[in-house]
PDB file of N, CA and C in Angstrom:
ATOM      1  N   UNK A   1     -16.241  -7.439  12.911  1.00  0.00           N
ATOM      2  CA  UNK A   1     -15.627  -8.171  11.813  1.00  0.00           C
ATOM      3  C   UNK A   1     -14.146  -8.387  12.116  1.00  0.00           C
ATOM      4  N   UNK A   2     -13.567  -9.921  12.133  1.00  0.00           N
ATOM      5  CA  UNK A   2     -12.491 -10.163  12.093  1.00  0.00           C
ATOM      6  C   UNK A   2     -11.450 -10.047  10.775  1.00  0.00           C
ATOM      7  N   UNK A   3     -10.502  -8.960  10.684  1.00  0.00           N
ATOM      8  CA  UNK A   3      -9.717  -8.597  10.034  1.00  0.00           C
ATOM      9  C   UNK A   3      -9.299 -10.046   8.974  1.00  0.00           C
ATOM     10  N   UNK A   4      -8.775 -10.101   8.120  1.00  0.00           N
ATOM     11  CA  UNK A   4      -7.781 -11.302   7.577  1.00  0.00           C
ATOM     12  C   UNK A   4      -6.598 -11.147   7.672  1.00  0.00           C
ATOM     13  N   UNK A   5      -5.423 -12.180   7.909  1.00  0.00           N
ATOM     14  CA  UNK A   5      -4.269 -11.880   7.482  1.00  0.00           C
ATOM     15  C   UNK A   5      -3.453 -11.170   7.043  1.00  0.00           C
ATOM     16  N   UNK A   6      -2.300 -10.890   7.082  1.00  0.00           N
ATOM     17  CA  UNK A   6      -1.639 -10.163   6.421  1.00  0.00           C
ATOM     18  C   UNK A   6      -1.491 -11.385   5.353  1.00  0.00           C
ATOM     19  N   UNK A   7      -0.942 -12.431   5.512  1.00  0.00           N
ATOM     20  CA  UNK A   7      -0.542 -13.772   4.426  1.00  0.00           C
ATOM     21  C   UNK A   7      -2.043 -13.886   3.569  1.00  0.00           C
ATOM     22  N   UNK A   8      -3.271 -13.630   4.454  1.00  0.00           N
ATOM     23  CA  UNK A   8      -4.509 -13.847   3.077  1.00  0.00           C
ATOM     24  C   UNK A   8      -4.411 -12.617   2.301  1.00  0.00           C
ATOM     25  N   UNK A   9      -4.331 -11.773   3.131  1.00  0.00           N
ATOM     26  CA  UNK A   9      -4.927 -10.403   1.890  1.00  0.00           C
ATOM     27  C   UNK A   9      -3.532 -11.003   0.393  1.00  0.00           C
ATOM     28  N   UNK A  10      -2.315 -10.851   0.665  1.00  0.00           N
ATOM     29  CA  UNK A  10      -1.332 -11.049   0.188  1.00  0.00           C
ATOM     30  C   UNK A  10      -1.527 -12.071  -1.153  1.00  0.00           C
ATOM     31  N   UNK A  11      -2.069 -13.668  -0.685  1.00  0.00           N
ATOM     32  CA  UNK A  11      -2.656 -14.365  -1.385  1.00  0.00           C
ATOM     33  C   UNK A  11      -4.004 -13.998  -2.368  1.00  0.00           C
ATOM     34  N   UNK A  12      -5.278 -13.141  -1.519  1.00  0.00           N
ATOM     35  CA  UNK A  12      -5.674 -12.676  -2.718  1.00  0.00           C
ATOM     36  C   UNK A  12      -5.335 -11.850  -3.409  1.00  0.00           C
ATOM     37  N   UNK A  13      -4.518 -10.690  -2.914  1.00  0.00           N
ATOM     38  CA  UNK A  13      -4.216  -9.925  -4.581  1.00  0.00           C
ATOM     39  C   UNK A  13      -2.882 -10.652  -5.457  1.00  0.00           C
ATOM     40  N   UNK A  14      -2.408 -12.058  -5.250  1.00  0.00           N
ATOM     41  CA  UNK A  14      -1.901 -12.737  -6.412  1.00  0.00           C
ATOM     42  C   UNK A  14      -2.957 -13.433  -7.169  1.00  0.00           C
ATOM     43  N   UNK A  15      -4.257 -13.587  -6.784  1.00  0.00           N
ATOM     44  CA  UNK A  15      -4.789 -14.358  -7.047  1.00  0.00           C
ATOM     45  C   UNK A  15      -5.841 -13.511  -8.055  1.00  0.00           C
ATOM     46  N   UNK A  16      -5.949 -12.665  -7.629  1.00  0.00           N
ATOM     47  CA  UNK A  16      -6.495 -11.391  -8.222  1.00  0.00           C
ATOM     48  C   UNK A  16      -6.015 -10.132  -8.845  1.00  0.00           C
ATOM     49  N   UNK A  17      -4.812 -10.275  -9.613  1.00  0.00           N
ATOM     50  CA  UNK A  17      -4.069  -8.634  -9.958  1.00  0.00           C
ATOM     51  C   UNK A  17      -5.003  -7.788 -10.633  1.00  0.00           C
ATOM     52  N   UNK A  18      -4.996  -7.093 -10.472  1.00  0.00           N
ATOM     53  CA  UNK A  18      -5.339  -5.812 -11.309  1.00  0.00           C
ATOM     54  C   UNK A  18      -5.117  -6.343 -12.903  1.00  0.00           C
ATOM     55  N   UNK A  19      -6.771  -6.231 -13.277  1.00  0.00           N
ATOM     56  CA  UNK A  19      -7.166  -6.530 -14.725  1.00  0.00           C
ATOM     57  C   UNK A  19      -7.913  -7.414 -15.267  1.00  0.00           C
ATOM     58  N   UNK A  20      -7.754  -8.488 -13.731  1.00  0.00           N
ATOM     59  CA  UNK A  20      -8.655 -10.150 -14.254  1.00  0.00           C
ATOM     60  C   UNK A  20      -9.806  -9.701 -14.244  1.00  0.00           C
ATOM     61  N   UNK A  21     -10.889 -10.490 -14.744  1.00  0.00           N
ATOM     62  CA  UNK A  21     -12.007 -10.436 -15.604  1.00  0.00           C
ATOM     63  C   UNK A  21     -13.002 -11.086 -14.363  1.00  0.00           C
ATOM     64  N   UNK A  22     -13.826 -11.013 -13.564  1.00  0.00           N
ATOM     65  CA  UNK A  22     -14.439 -12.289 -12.886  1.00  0.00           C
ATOM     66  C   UNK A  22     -15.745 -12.120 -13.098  1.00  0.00           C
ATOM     67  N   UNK A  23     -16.802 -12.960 -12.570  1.00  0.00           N
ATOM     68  CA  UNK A  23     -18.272 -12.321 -12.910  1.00  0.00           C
ATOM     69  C   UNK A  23     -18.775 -12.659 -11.421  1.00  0.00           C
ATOM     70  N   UNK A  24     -19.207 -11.559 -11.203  1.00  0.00           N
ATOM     71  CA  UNK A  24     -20.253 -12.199  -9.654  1.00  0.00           C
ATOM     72  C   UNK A  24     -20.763 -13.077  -9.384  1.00  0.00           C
ATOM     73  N   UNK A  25     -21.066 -14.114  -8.375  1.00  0.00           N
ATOM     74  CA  UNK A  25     -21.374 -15.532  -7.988  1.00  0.00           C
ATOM     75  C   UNK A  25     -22.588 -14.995  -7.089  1.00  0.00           C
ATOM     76  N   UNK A  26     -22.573 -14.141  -5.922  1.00  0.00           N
ATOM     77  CA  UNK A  26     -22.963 -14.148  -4.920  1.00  0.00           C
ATOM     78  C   UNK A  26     -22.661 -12.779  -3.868  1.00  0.00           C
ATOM     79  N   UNK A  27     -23.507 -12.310  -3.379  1.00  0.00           N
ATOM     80  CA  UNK A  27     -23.179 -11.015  -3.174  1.00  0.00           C
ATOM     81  C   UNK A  27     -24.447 -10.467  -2.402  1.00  0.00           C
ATOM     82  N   UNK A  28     -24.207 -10.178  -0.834  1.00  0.00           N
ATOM     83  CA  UNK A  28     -25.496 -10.074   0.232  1.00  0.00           C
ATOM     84  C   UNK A  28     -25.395  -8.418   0.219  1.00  0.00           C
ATOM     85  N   UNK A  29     -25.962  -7.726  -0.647  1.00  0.00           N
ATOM     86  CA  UNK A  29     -26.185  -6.220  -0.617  1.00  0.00           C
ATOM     87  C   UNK A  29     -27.421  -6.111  -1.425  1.00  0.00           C
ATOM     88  N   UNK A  30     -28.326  -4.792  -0.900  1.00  0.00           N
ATOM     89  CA  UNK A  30     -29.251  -4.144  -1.634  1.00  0.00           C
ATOM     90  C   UNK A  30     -29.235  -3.494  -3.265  1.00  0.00           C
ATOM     91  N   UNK A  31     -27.765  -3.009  -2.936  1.00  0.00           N
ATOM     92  CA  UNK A  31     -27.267  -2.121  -4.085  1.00  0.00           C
ATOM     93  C   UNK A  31     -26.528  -3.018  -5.236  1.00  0.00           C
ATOM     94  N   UNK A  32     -26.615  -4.591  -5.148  1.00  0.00           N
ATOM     95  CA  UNK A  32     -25.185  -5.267  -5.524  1.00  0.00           C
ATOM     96  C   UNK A  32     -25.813  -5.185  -7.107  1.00  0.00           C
ATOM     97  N   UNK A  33     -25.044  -5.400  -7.909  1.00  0.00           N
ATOM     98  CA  UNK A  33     -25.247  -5.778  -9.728  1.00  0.00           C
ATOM     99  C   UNK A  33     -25.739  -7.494  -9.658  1.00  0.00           C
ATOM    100  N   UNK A  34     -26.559  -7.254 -10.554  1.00  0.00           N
ATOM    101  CA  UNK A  34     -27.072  -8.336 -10.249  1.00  0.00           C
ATOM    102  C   UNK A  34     -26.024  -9.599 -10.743  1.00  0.00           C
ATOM    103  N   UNK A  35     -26.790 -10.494 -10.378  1.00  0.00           N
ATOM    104  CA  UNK A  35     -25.533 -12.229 -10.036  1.00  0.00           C
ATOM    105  C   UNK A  35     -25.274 -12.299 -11.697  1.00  0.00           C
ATOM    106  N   UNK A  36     -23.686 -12.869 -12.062  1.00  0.00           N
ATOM    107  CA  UNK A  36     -23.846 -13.115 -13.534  1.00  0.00           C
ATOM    108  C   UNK A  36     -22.810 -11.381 -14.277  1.00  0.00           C
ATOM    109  N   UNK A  37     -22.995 -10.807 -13.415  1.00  0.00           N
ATOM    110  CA  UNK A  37     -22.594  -9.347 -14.179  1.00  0.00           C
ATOM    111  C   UNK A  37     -21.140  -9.375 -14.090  1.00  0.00           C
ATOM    112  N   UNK A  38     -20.220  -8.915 -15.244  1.00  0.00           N
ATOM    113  CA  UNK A  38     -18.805  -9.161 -14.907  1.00  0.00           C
ATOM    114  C   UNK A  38     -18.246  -7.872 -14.538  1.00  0.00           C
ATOM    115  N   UNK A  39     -17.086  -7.768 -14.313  1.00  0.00           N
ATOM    116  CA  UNK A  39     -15.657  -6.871 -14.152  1.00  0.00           C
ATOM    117  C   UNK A  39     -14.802  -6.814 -14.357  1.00  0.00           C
ATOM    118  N   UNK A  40     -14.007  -5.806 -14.170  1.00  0.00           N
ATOM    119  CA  UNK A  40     -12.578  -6.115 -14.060  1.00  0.00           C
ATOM    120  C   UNK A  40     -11.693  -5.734 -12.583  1.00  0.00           C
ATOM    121  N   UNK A  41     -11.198  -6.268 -12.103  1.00  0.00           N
ATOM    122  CA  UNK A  41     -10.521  -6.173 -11.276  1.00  0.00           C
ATOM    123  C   UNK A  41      -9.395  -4.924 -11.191  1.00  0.00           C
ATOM    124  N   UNK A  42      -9.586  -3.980 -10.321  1.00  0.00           N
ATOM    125  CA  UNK A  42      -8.895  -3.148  -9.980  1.00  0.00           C
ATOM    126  C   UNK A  42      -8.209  -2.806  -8.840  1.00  0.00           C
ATOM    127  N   UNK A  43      -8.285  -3.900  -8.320  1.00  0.00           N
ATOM    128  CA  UNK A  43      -7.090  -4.076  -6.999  1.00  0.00           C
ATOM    129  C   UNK A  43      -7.640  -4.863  -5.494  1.00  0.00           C
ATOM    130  N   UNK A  44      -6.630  -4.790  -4.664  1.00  0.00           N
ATOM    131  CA  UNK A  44      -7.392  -6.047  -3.575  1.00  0.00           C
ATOM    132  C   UNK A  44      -7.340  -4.840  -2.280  1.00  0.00           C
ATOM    133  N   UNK A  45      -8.236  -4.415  -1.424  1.00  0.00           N
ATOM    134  CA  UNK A  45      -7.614  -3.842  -0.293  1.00  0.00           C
ATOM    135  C   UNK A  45      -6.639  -4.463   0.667  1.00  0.00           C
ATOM    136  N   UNK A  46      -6.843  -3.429   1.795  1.00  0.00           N
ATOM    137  CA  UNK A  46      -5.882  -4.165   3.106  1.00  0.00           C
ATOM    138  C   UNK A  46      -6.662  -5.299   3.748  1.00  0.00           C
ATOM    139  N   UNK A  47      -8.161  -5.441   3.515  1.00  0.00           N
ATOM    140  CA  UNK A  47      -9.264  -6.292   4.435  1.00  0.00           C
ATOM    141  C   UNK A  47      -9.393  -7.450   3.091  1.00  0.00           C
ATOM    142  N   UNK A  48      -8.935  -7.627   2.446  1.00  0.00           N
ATOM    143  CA  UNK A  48      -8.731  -8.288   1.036  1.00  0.00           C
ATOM    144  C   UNK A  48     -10.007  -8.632   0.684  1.00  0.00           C
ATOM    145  N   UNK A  49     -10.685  -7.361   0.550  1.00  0.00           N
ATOM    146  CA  UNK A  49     -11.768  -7.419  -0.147  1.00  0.00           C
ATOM    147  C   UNK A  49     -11.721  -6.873  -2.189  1.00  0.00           C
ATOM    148  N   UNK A  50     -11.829  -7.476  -2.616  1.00  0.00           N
ATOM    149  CA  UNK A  50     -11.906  -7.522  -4.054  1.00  0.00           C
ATOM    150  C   UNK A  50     -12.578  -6.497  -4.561  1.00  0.00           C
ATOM    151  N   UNK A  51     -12.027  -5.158  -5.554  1.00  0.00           N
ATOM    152  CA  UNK A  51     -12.074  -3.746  -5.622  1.00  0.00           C
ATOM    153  C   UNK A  51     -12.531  -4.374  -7.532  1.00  0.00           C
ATOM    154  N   UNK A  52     -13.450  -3.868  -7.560  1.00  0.00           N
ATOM    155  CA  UNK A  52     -14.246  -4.457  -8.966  1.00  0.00           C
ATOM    156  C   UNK A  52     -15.027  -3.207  -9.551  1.00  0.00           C
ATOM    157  N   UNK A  53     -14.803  -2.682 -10.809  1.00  0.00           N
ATOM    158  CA  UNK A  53     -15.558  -1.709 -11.825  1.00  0.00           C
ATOM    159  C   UNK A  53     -16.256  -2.833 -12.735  1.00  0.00           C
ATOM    160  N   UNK A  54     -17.239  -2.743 -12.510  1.00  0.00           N
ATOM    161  CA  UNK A  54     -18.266  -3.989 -12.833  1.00  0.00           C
ATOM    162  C   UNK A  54     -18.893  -3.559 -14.175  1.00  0.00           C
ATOM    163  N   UNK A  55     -19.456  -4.057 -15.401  1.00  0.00           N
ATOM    164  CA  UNK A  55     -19.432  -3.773 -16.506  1.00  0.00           C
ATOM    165  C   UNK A  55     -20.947  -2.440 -15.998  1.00  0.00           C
ATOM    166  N   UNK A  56     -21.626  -2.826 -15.583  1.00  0.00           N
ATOM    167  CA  UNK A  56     -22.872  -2.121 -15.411  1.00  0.00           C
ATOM    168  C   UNK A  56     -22.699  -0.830 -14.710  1.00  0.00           C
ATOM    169  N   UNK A  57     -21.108  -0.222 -14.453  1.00  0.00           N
ATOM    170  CA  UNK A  57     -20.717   0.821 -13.875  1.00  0.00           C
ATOM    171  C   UNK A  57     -20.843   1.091 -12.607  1.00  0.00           C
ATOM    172  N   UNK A  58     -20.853  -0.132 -11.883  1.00  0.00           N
ATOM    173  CA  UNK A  58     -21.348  -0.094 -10.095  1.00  0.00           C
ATOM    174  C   UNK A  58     -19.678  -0.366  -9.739  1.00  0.00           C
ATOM    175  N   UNK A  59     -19.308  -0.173  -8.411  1.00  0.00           N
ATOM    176  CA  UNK A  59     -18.161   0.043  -7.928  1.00  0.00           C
ATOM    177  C   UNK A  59     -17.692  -0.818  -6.837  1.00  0.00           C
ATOM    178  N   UNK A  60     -19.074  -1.253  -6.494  1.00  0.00           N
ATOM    179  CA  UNK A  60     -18.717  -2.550  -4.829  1.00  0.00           C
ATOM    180  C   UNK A  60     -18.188  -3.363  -5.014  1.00  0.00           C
ATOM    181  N   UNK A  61     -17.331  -3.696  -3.966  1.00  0.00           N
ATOM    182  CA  UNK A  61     -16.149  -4.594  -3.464  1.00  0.00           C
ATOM    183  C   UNK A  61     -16.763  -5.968  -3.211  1.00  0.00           C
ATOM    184  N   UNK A  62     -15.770  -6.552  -3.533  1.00  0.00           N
ATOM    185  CA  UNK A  62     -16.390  -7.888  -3.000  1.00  0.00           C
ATOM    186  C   UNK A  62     -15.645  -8.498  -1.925  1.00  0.00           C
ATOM    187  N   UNK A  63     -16.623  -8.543  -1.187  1.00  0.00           N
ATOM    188  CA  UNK A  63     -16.387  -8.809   0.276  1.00  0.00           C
ATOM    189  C   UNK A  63     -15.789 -10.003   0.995  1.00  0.00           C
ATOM    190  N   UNK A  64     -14.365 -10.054   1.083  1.00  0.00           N
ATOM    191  CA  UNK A  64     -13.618 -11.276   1.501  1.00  0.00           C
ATOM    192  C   UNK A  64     -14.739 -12.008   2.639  1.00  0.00           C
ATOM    193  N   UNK A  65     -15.043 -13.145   2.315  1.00  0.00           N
ATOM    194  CA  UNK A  65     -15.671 -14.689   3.516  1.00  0.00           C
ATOM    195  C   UNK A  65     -16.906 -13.952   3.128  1.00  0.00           C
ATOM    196  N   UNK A  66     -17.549 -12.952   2.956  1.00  0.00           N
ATOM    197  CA  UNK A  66     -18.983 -12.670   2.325  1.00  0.00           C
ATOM    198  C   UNK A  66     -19.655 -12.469   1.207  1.00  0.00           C
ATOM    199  N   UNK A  67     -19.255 -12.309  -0.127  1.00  0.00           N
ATOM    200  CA  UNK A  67     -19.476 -12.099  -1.306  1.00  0.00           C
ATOM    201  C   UNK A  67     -18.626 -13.292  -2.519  1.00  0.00           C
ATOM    202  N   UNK A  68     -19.218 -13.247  -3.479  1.00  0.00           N
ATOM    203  CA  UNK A  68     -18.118 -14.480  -4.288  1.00  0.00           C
ATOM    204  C   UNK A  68     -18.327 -14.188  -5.581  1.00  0.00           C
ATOM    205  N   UNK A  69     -17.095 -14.272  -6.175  1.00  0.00           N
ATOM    206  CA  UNK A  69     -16.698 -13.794  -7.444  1.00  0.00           C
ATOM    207  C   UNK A  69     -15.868 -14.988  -8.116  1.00  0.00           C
ATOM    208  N   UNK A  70     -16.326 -15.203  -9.726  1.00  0.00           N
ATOM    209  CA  UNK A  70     -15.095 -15.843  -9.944  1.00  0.00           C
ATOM    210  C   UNK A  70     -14.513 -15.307 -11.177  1.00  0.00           C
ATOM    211  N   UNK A  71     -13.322 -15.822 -11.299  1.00  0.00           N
ATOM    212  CA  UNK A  71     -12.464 -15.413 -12.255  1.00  0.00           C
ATOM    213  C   UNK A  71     -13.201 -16.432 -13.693  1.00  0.00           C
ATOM    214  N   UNK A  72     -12.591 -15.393 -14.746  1.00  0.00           N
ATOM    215  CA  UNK A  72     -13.333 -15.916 -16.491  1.00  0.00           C
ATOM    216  C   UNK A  72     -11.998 -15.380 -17.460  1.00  0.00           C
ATOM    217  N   UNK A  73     -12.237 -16.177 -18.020  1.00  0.00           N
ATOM    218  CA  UNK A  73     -11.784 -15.456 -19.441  1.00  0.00           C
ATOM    219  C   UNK A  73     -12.637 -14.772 -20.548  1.00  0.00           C
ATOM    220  N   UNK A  74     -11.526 -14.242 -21.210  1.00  0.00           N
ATOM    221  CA  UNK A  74     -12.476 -13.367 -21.515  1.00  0.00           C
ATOM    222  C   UNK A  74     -13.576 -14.239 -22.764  1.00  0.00           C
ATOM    223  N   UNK A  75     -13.470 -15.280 -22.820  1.00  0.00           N
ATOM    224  CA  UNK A  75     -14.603 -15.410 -23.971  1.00  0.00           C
ATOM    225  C   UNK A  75     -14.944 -16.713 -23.579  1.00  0.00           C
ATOM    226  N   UNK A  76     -15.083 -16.381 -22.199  1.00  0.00           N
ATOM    227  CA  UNK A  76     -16.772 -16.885 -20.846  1.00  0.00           C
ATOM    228  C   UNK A  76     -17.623 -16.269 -21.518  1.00  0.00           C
TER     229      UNK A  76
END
């Protein structure tokens, strides 16, 4: 796996601070919450993968160029 940026990771956690709301799009895991389930955003790593406490109490990241999340408000 090719690392991202220092300038992407950077870009997603503006794009993502700690607190936004998103709901899963898409997501290639066994364990994932299913598509549709929301979160909240709790921070971006160094691989700017998207750090999500998902309403259904699951914990997986969403995986920068492999997984997809989008941002909602809250009364999506």
């Amino acid at each position: 796996m090719k690392f991202p940026s220092r300038e992407i990771v950077e870009r997603v956690r503006r794009e993502y601070p700690a607190g936004t709301r998103v709901e899963l799009v898409r997501m290639e895991d066994v364990q994932a919450p299913p598509i549709g389930t929301k979160g909240t955003v709790t921070g971006v790593d160094d691989t700017a993968s998207v750090m999500v406490a998902w309403d259904n109490g699951s914990h997986l990241h969403v995986i920068y160029g492999e997984d997809e999340a989008r941002k909602i408000e809250e009364d999506d």
